[in-house]
C-alpha atoms as a PDB file:
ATOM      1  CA  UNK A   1      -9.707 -17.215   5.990  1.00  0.00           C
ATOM      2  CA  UNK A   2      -6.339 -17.185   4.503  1.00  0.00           C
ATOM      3  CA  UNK A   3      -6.516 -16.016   0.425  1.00  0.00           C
ATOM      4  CA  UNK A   4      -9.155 -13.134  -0.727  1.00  0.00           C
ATOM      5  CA  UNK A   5      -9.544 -12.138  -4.300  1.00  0.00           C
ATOM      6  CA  UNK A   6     -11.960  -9.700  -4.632  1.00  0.00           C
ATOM      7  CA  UNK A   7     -13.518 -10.038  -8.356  1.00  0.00           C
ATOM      8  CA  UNK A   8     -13.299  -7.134 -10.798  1.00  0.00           C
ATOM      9  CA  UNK A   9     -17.360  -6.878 -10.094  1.00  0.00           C
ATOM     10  CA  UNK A  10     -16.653  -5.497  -6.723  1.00  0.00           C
ATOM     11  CA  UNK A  11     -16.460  -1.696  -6.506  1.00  0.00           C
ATOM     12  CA  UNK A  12     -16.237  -0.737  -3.167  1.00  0.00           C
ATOM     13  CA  UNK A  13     -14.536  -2.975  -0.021  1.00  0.00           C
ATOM     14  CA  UNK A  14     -16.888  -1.802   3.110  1.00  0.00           C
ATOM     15  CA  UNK A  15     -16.343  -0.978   6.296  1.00  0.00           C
ATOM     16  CA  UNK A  16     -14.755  -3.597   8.367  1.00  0.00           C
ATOM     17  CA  UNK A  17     -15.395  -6.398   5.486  1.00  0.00           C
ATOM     18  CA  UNK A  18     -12.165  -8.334   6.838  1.00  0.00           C
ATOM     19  CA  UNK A  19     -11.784  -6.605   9.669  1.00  0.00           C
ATOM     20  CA  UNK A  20      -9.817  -8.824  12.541  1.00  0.00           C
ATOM     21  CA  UNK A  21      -9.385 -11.365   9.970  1.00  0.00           C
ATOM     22  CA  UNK A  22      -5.767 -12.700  11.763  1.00  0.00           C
ATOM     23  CA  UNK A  23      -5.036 -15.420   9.303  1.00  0.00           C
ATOM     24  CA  UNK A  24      -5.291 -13.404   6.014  1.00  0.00           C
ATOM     25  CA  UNK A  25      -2.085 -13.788   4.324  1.00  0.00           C
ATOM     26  CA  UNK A  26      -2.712 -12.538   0.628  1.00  0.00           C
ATOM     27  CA  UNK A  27      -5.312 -10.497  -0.864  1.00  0.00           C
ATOM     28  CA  UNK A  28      -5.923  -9.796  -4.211  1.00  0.00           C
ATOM     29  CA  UNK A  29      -8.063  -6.333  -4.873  1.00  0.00           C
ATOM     30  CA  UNK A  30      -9.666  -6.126  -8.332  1.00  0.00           C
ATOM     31  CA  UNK A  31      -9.368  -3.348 -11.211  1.00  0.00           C
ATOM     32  CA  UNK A  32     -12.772  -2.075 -10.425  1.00  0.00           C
ATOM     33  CA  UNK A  33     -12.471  -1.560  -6.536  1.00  0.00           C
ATOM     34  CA  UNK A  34     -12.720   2.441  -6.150  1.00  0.00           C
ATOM     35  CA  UNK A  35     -12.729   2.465  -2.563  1.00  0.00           C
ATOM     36  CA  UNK A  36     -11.205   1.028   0.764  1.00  0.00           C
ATOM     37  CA  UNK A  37     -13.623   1.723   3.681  1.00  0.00           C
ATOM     38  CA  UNK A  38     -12.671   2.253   6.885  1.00  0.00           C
ATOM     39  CA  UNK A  39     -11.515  -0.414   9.076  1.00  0.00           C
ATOM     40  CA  UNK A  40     -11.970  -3.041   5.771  1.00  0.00           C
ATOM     41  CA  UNK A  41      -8.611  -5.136   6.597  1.00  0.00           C
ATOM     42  CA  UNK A  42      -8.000  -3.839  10.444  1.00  0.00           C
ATOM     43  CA  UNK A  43      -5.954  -5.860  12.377  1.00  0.00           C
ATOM     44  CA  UNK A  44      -5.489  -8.796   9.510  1.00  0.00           C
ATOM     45  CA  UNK A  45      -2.009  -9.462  11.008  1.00  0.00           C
ATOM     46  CA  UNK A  46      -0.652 -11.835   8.285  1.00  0.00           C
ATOM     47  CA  UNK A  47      -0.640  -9.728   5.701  1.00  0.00           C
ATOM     48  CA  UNK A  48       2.663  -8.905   4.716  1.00  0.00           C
ATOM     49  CA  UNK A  49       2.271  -7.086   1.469  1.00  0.00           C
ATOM     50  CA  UNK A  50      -0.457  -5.655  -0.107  1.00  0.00           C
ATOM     51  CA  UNK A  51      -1.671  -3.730  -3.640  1.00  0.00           C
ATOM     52  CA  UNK A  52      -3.980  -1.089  -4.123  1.00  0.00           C
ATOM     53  CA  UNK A  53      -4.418  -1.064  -7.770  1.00  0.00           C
ATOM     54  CA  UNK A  54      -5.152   2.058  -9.710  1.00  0.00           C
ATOM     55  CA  UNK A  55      -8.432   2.147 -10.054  1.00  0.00           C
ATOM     56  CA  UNK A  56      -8.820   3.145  -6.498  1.00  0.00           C
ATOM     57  CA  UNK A  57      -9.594   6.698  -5.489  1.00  0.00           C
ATOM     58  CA  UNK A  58      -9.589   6.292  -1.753  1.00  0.00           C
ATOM     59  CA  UNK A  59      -8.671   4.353   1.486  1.00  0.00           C
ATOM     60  CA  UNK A  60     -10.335   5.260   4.005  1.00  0.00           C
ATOM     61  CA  UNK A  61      -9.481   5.504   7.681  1.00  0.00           C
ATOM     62  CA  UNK A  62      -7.582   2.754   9.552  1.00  0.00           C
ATOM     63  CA  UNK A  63      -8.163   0.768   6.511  1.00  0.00           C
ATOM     64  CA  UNK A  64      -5.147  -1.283   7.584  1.00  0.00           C
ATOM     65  CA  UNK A  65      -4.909  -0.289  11.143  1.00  0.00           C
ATOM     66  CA  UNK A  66      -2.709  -2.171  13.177  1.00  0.00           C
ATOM     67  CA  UNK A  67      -2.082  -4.946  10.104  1.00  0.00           C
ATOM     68  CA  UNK A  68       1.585  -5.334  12.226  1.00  0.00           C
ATOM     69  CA  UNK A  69       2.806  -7.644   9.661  1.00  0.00           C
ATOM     70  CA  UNK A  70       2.537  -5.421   6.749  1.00  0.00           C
ATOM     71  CA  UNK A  71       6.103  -4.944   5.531  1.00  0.00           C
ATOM     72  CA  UNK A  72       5.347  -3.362   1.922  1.00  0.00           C
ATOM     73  CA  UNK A  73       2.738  -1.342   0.414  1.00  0.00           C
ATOM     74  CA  UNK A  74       2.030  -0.435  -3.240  1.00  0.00           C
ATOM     75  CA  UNK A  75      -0.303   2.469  -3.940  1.00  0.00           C
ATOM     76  CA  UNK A  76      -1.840   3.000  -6.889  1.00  0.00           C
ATOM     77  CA  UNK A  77      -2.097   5.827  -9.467  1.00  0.00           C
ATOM     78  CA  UNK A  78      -5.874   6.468  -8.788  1.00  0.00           C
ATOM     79  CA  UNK A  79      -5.559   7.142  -4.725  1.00  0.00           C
ATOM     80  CA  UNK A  80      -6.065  10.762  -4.094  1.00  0.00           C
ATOM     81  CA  UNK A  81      -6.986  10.252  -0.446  1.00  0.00           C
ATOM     82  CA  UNK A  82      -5.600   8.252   2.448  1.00  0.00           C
ATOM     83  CA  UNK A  83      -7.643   8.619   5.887  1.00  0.00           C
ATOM     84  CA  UNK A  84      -6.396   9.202   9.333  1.00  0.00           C
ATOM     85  CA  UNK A  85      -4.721   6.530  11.158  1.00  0.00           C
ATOM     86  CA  UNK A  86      -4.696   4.194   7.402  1.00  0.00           C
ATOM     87  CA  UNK A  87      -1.350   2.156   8.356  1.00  0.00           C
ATOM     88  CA  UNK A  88      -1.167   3.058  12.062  1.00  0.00           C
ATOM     89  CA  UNK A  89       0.872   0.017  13.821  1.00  0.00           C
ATOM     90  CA  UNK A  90       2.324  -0.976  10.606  1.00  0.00           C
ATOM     91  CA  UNK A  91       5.909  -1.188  12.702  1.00  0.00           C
ATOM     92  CA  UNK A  92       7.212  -3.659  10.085  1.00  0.00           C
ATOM     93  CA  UNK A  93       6.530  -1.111   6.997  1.00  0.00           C
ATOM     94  CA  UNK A  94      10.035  -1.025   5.271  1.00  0.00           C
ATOM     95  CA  UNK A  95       9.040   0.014   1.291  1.00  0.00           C
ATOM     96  CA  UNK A  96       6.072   1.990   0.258  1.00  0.00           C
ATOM     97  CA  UNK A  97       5.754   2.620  -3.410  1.00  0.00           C
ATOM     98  CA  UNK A  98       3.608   5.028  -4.599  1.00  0.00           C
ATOM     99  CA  UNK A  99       2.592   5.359  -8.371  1.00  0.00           C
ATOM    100  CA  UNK A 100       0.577   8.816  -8.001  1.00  0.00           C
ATOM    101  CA  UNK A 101       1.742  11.992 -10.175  1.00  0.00           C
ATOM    102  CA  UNK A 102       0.496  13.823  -7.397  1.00  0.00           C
ATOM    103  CA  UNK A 103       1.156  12.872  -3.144  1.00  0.00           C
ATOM    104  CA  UNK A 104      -1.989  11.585  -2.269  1.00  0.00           C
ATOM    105  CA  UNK A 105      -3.507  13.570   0.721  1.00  0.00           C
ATOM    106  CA  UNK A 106      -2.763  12.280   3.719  1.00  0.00           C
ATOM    107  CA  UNK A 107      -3.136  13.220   7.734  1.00  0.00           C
ATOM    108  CA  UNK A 108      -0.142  13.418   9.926  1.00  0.00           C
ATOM    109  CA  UNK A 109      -1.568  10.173  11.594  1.00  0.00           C
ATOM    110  CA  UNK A 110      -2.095   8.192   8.679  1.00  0.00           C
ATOM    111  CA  UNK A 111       1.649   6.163   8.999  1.00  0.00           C
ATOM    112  CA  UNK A 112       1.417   7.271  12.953  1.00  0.00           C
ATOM    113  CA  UNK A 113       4.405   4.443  14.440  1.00  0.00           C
ATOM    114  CA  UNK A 114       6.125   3.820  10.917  1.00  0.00           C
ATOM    115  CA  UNK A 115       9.592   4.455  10.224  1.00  0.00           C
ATOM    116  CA  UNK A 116       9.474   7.925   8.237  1.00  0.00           C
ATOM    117  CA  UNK A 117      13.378   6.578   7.159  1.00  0.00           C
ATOM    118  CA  UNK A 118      12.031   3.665   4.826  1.00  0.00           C
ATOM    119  CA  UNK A 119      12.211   3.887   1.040  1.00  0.00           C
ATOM    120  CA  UNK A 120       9.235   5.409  -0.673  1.00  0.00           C
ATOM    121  CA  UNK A 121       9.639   4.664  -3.982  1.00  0.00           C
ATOM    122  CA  UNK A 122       7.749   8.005  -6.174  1.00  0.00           C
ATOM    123  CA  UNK A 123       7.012   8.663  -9.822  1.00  0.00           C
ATOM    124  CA  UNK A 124      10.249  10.552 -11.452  1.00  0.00           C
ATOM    125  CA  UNK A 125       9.717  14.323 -11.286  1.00  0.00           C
ATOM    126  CA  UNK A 126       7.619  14.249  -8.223  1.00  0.00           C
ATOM    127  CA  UNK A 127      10.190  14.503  -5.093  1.00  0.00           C
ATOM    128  CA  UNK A 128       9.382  17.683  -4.587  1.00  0.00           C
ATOM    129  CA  UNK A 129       5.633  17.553  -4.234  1.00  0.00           C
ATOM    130  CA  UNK A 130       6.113  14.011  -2.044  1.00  0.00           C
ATOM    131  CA  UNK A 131       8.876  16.265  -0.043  1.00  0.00           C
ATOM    132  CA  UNK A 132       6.224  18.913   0.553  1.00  0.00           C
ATOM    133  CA  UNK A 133       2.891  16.640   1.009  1.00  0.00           C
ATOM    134  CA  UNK A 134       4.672  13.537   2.801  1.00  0.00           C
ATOM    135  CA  UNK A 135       6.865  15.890   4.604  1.00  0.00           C
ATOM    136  CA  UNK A 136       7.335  13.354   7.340  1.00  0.00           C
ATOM    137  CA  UNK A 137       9.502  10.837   4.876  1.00  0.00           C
ATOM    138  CA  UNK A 138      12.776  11.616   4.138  1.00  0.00           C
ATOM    139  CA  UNK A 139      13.838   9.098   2.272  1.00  0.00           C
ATOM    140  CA  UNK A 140      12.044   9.383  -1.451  1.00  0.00           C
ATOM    141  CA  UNK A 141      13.645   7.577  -4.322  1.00  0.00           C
ATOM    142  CA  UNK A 142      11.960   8.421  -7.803  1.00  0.00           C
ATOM    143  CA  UNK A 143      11.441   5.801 -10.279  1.00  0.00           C
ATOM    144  CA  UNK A 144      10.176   4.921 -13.868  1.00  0.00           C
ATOM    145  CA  UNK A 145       8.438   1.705 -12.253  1.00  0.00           C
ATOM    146  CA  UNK A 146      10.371  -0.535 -14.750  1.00  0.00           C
ATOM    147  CA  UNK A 147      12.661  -3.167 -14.442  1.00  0.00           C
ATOM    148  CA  UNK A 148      13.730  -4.074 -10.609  1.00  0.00           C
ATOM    149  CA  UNK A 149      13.927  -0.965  -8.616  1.00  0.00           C
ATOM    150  CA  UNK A 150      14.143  -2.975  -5.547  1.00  0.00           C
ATOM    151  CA  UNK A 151      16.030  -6.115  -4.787  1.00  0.00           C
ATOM    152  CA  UNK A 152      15.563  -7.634  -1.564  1.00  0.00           C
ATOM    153  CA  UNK A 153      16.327 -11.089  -2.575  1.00  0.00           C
ATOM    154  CA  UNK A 154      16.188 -13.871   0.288  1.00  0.00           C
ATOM    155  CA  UNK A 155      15.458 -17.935  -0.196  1.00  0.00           C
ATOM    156  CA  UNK A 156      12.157 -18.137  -0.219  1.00  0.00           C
ATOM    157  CA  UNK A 157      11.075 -14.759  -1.972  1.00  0.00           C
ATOM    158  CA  UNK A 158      11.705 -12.497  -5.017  1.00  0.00           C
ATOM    159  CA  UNK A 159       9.741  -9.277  -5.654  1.00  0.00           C
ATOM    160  CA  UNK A 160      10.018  -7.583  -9.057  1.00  0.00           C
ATOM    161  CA  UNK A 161       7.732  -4.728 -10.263  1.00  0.00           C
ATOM    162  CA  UNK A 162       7.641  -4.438 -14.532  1.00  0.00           C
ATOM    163  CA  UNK A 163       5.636  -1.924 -16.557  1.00  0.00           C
ATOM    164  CA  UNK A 164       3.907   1.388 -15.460  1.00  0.00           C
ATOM    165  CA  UNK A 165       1.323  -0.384 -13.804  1.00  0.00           C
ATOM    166  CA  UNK A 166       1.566  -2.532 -10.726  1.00  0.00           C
ATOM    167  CA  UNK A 167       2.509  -6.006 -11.195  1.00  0.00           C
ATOM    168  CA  UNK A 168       4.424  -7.368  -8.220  1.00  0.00           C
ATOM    169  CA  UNK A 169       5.182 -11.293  -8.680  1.00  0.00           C
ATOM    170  CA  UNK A 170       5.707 -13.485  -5.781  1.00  0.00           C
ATOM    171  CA  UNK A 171       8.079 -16.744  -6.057  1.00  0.00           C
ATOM    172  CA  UNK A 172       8.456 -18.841  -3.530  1.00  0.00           C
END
């Protein structure tokens, strides 16, 4: 298993539903997903980027637990909650973008072995409430979400985030 795209029918991803899946590279999560079980993509180790869109409310605990390929992560809006241990082994994390007004919760485990230096990119007027919730980062950089925040431009890929919702494009 390689490519998921989980339909806009699907509400819920369950517990360990890809769980150990080593050869998933890309998922796509539909607009009516409104949770992220536990364990649902542990240890998919291809996965380099993924999208929560903003429907979701939740993602649950080590959702994406040792996923040690994961080098960006785009939360939606909608998440409120992020469980213990979520990204724990995520060593390659270098950009999380978060689109929520407000931090969503999270445990002081929840990024355990990420770099607390890398960007988090935050809606404008909210660096104070990330520098309170998330007060492990230090590095938050507030943003409208339009245009390219972000360039990290090499041959073979080109990122660029348009809108107030989440659209991230991948060229190859």
């Amino acid at each position: 298993l390689t490519s998921i795209t989980i339909p806009n029918s699907v509400t819920s991803i369950e517990y360990y539903a890809f769980s150990r899946c080593s050869g998933l590279t890309s998922v796509t999560i539909g607009n009516s997903v409104t949770s992220i079980r536990d364990y649902a993509f542990n240890e998919c180790f291809g996965l380099t980027s993924i999208t929560i869109p903003n429907s979701v409310t939740s993602i649950g605990g080590s959702a994406f637990y040792g996923c040690s390929g994961l080098t960006s992560v785009t939360i939606g809006s909608g998440v409120s909650d992020i469980g213990e241990y979520a990204f724990y082994y995520c060593n390659k994390l270098n950009t999380i973008y978060s689109l929520a007004e407000y931090p969503p919760f999270i445990y002081s485990n929840t990024f355990n072995n990420v770099d607390k230096t890398i960007p988090v990119y935050i809606p404008k007027g909210t660096k104070e409430d990330y520098e309170f919730e998330w007060s492990d980062f230090s590095n938050f950089i507030e943003s409208d979400f339009t245009g390219i925040e972000d360039s990290n431009i090499s041959t073979s890929e080109i990122k660029v985030i348009a809108g107030n919702g989440i659209d991230i494009y991948n060229y190859y």
